[in-house]
Protein backbone atom coordinates (compact mmCIF):
# COMPACT_ATOMS: atom_id res chain seq x y z
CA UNK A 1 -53.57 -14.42 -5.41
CA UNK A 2 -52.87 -10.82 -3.57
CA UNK A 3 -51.10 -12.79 -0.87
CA UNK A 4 -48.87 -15.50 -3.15
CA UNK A 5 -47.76 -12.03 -4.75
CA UNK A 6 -47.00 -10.98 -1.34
CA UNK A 7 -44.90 -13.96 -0.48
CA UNK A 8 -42.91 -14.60 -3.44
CA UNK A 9 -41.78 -10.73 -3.03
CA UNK A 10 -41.09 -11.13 0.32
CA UNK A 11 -38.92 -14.29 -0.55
CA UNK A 12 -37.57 -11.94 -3.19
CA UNK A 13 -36.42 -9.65 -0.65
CA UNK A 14 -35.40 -12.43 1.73
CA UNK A 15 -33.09 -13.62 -0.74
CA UNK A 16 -31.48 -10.60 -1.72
CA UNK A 17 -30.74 -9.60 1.80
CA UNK A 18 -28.90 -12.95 2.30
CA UNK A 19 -26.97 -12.94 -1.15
CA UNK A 20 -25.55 -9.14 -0.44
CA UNK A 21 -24.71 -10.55 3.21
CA UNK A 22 -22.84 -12.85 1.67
CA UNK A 23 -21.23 -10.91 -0.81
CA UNK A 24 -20.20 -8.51 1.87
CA UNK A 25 -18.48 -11.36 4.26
CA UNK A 26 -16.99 -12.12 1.17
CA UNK A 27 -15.49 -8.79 0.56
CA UNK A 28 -14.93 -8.20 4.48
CA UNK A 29 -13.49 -11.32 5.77
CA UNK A 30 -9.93 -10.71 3.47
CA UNK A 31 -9.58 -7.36 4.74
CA UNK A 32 -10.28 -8.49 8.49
CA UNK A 33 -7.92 -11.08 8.26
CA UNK A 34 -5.42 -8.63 6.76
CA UNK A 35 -6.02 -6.34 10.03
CA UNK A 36 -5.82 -9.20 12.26
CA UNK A 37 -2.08 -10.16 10.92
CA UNK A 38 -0.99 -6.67 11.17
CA UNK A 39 -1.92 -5.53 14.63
CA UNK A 40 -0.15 -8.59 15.47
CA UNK A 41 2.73 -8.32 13.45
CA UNK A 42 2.74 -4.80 15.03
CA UNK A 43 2.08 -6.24 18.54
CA UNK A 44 5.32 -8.53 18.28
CA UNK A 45 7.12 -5.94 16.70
CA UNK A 46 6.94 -4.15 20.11
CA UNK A 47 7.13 -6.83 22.70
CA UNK A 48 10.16 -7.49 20.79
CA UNK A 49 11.59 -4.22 21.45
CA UNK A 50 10.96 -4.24 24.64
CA UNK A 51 12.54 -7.41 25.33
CA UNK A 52 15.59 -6.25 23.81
CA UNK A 53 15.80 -3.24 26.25
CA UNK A 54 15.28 -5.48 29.05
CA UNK A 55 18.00 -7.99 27.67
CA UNK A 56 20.48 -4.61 27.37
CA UNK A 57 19.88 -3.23 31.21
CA UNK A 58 20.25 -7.08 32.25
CA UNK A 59 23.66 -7.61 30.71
CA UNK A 60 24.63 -4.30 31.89
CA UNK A 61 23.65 -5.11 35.72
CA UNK A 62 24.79 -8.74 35.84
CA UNK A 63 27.67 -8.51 33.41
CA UNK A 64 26.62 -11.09 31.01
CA UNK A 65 23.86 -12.60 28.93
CA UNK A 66 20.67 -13.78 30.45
CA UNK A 67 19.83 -17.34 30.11
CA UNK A 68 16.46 -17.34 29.27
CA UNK A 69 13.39 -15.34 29.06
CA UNK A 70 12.22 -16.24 32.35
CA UNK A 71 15.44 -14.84 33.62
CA UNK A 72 14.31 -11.34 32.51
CA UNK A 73 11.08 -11.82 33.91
CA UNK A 74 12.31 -12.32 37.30
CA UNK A 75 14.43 -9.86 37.19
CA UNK A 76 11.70 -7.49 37.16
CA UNK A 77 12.63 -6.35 33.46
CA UNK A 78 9.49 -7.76 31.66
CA UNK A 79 6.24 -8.27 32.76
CA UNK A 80 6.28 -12.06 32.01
CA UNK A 81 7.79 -14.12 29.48
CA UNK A 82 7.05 -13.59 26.02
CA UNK A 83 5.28 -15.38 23.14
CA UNK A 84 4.34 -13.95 19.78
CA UNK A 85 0.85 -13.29 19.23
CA UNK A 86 0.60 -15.36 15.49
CA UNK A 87 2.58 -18.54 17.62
CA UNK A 88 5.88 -17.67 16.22
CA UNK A 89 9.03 -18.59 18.14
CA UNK A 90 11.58 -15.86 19.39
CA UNK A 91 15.24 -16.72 18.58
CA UNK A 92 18.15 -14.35 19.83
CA UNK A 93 20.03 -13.22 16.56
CA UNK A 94 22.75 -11.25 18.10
CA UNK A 95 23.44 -10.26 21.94
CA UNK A 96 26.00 -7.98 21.87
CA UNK A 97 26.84 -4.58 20.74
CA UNK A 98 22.73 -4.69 20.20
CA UNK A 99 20.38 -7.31 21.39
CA UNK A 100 18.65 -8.60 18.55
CA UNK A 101 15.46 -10.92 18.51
CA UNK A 102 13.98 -12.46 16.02
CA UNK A 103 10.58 -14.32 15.10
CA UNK A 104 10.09 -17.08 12.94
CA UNK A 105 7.18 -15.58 11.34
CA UNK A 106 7.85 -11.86 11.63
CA UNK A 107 11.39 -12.34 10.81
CA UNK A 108 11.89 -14.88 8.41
CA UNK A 109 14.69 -13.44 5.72
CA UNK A 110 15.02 -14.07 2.21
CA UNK A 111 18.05 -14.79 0.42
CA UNK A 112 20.97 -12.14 -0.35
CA UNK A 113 23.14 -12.49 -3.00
CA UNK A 114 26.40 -10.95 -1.11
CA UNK A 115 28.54 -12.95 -3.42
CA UNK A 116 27.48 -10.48 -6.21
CA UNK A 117 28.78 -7.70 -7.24
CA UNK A 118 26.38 -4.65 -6.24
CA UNK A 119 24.28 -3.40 -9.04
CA UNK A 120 24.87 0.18 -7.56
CA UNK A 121 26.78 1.84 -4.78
CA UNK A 122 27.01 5.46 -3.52
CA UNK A 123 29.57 6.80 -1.61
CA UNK A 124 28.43 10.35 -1.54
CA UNK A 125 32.12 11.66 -2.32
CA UNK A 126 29.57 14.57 -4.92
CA UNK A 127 26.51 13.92 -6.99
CA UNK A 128 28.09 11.26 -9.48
CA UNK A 129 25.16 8.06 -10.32
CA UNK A 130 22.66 11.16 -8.98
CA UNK A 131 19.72 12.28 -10.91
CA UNK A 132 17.85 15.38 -9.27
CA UNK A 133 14.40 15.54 -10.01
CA UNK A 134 12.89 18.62 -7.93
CA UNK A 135 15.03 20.48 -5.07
CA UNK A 136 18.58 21.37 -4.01
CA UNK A 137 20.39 18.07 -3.25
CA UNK A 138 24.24 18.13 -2.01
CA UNK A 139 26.78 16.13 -0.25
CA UNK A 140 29.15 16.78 2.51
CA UNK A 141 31.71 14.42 4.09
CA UNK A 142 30.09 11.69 2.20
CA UNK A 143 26.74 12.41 3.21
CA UNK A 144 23.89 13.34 0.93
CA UNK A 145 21.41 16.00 2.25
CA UNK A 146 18.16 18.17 0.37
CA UNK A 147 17.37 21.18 1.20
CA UNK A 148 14.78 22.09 4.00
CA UNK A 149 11.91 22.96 2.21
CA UNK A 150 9.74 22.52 -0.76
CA UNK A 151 9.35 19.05 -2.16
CA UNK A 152 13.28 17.22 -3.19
CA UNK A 153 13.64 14.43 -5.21
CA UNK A 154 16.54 12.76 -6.69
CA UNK A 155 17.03 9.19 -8.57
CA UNK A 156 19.31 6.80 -9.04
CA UNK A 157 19.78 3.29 -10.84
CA UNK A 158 18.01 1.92 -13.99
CA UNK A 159 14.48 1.21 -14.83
CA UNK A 160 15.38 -2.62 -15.67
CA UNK A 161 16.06 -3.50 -12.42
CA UNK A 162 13.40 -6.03 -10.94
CA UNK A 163 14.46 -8.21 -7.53
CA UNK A 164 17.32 -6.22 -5.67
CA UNK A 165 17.75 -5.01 -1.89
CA UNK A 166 18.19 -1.31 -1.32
CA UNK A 167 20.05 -1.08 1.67
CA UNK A 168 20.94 3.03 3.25
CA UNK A 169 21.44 4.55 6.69
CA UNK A 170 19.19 7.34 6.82
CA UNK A 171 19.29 10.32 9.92
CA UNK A 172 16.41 12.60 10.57
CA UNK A 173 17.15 15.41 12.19
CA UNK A 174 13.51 16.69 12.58
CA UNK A 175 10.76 17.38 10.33
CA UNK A 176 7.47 15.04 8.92
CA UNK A 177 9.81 12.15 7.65
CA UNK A 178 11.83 10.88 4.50
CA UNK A 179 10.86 8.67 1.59
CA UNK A 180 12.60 6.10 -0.45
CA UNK A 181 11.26 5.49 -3.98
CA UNK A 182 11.82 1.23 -5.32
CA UNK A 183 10.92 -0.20 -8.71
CA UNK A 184 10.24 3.30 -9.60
CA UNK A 185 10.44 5.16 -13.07
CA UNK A 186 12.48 7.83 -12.26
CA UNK A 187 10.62 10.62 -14.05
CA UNK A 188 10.17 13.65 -12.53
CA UNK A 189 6.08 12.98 -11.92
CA UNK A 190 7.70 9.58 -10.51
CA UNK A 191 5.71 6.34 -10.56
CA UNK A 192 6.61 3.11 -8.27
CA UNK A 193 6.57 2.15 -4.61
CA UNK A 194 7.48 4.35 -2.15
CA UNK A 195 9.08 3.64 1.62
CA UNK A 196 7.82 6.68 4.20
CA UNK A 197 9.87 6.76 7.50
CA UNK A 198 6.50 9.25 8.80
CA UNK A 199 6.38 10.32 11.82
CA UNK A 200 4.19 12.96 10.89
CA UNK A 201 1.31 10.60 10.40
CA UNK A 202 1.42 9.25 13.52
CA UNK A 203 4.60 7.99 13.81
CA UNK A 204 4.60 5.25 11.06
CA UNK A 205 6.51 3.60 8.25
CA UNK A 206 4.65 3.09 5.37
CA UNK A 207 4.44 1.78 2.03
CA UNK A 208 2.63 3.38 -1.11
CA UNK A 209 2.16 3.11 -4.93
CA UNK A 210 2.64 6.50 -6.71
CA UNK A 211 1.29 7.30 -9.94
CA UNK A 212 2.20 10.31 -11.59
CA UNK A 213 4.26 11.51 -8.58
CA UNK A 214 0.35 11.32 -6.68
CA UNK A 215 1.04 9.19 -3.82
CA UNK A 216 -2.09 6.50 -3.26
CA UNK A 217 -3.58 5.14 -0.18
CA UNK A 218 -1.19 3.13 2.26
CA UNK A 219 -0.65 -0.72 1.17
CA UNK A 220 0.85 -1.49 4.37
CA UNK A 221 1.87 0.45 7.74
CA UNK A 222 2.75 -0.51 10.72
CA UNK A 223 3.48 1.80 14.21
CA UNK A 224 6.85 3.37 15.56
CA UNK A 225 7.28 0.42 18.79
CA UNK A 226 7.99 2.40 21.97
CA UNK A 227 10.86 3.47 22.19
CA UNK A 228 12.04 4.10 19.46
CA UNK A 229 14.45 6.54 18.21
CA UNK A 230 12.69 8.25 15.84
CA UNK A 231 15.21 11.88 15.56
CA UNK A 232 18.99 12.61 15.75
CA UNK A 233 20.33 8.61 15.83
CA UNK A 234 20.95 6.34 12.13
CA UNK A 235 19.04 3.55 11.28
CA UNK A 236 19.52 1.35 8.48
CA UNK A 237 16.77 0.84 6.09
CA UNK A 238 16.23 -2.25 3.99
CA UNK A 239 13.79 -2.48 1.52
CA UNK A 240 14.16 -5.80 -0.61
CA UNK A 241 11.84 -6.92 -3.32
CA UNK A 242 11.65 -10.39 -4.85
CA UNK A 243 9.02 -10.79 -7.48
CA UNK A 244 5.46 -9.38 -5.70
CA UNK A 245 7.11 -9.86 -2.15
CA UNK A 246 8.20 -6.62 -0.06
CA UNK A 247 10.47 -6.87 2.85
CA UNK A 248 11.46 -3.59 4.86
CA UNK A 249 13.66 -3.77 7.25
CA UNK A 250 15.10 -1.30 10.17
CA UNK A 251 18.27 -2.14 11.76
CA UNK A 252 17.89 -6.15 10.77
CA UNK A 253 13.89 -5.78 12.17
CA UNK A 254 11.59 -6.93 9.80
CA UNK A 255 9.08 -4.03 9.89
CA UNK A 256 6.60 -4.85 6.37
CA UNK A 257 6.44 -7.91 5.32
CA UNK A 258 3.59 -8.33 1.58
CA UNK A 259 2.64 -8.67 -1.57
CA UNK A 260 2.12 -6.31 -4.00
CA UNK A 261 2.81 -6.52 -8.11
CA UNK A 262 1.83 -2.87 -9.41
CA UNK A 263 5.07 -2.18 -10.72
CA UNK A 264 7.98 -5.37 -11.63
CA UNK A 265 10.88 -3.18 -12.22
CA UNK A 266 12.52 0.50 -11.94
CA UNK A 267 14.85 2.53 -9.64
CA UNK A 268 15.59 4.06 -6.48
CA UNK A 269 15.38 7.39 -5.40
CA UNK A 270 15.08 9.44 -2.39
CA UNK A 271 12.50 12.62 -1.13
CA UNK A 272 12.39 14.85 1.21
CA UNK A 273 9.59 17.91 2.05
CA UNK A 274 8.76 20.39 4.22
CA UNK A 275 10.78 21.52 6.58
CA UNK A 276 12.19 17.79 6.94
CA UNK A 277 15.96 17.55 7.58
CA UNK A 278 17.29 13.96 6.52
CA UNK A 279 20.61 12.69 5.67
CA UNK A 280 21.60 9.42 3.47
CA UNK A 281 24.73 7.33 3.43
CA UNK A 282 26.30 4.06 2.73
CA UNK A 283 23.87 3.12 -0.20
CA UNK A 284 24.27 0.02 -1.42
CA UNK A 285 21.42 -2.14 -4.25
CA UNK A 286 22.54 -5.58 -4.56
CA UNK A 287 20.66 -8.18 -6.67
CA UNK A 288 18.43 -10.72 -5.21
């Protein structure tokens, strides 16, 4: 009897151990896959980059466009030629006064509605369509600019809007990073998603839910390629948002690509902290 006691609790046990194994594959596998796409989202993101550098000191040796990949490669510009890591296909969008190169999976776009009227536009002529929320904001030359130091926040837009494409050219000058607020409230202890250009966290872009103006744990990020110009040159930032899909954008690169449907509608806004030193222009929110 002492020993069928014995068994069943060792089968017991035996099947406990296998149900939480399972239960934690369950929970794991998601989140591995989830890593898995983003280093190599992250991965293409680079060799990208670095094909477009190579594609720019090729047409300024030989005085015109290469013909292929290979062509790069034997000119001693890349390593070898190039294939996406997730089996997308690379596509030159533009050659000239950039090189430009695209991915069918890391780049696909969604639609634009440049037909429409925008639903908001900034010059940056003074404060007008402006809400400040914490700091000294001002504009000079049509450029808006906080104040180095303390935390600055401004707003702009109304809380109804849902799918739109905020589209800015931002400058940092030097400091931890800037942060642009979508499909947020607009109070001052702001709630919605948040875009971090972050170099100060290891030279990142982000994207975060805030609640209550508390900002929450990454829901995507993906690394600064090499390269890049982080301080002192423009880049224009896209962020575009279609029911729970997120697209960010730098200069036409597809940088974030998810899903996320915390919050359906709201704003725009802009922060700064620290001793960052950013500067905004050409803001334009068009409807998607």
């Amino acid at each position: 009897m002492g020993d069928g006691g014995g068994n069943r609790r060792r089968v017991e046990e035996i099947v406990a151990a296998v149900t939480l194994c399972m239960a934690l594959l369950f929970i794991c596998t998601p989140l591995a896959r989830d890593h898995l796409q983003r280093a190599r989202a992250q991965e293409c993101l680079a060799q990208r980059y670095e094909i477009e550098r190579a594609e720019a000191a090729y047409r300024l040796e030989k005085r015109a466009a290469s013909k292929n990949f290979a062509a790069l490669a034997e000119a001693k510009l890349i390593a070898r030629e190039p294939a996406c890591p997730a089996g997308g296909v690379y596509v030159w969008l533009r050659r000239q006064p950039r090189p430009l190169l695209g991915c069918s999976i890391h780049d696909a776009p969604a639609p634009v509605r440049d037909d429409a009227p925008p639903l908001y536009a900034a010059d940056f002529d003074d404060l007008s369509g402006l809400t400040i929320l914490s700091g000294g904001w001002h504009t000079v030359n049509g450029v808006l600019a906080s104040r180095p130091g303390g935390d600055n926040r401004l707003k702009f837009g109304e809380t109804s809007w849902k799918d739109y494409e905020i589209r800015v050219n931002a400058l940092l000058l030097e400091g931890d990073g800037y942060s642009i607020y979508y499909r947020a409230d607009g109070r001052p202890d702001i709630s919605g998603y948040c875009f971090q250009y972050h170099p100060g966290r290891g030279n990142k872009f982000l994207v975060r839910r805030v609640s209550g103006g508390v900002e929450q744990y990454p829901l995507q990020y993906a690394g600064m390629p090499a390269g890049f110009a982080i301080y002192n040159q423009g880049h224009e930032i896209s962020i575009a948002v279609r029911g729970d899909r997120h697209t960010v954008k730098i200069d036409d690169r597809t940088v974030l690509d998810f899903s996320d449907a915390a919050f359906a509608s709201g704003g725009g806004g802009f922060q700064t902290r620290g001793r960052s030193e950013a500067y905004f222009d050409a803001l334009s929110v068009r409807q998607r």
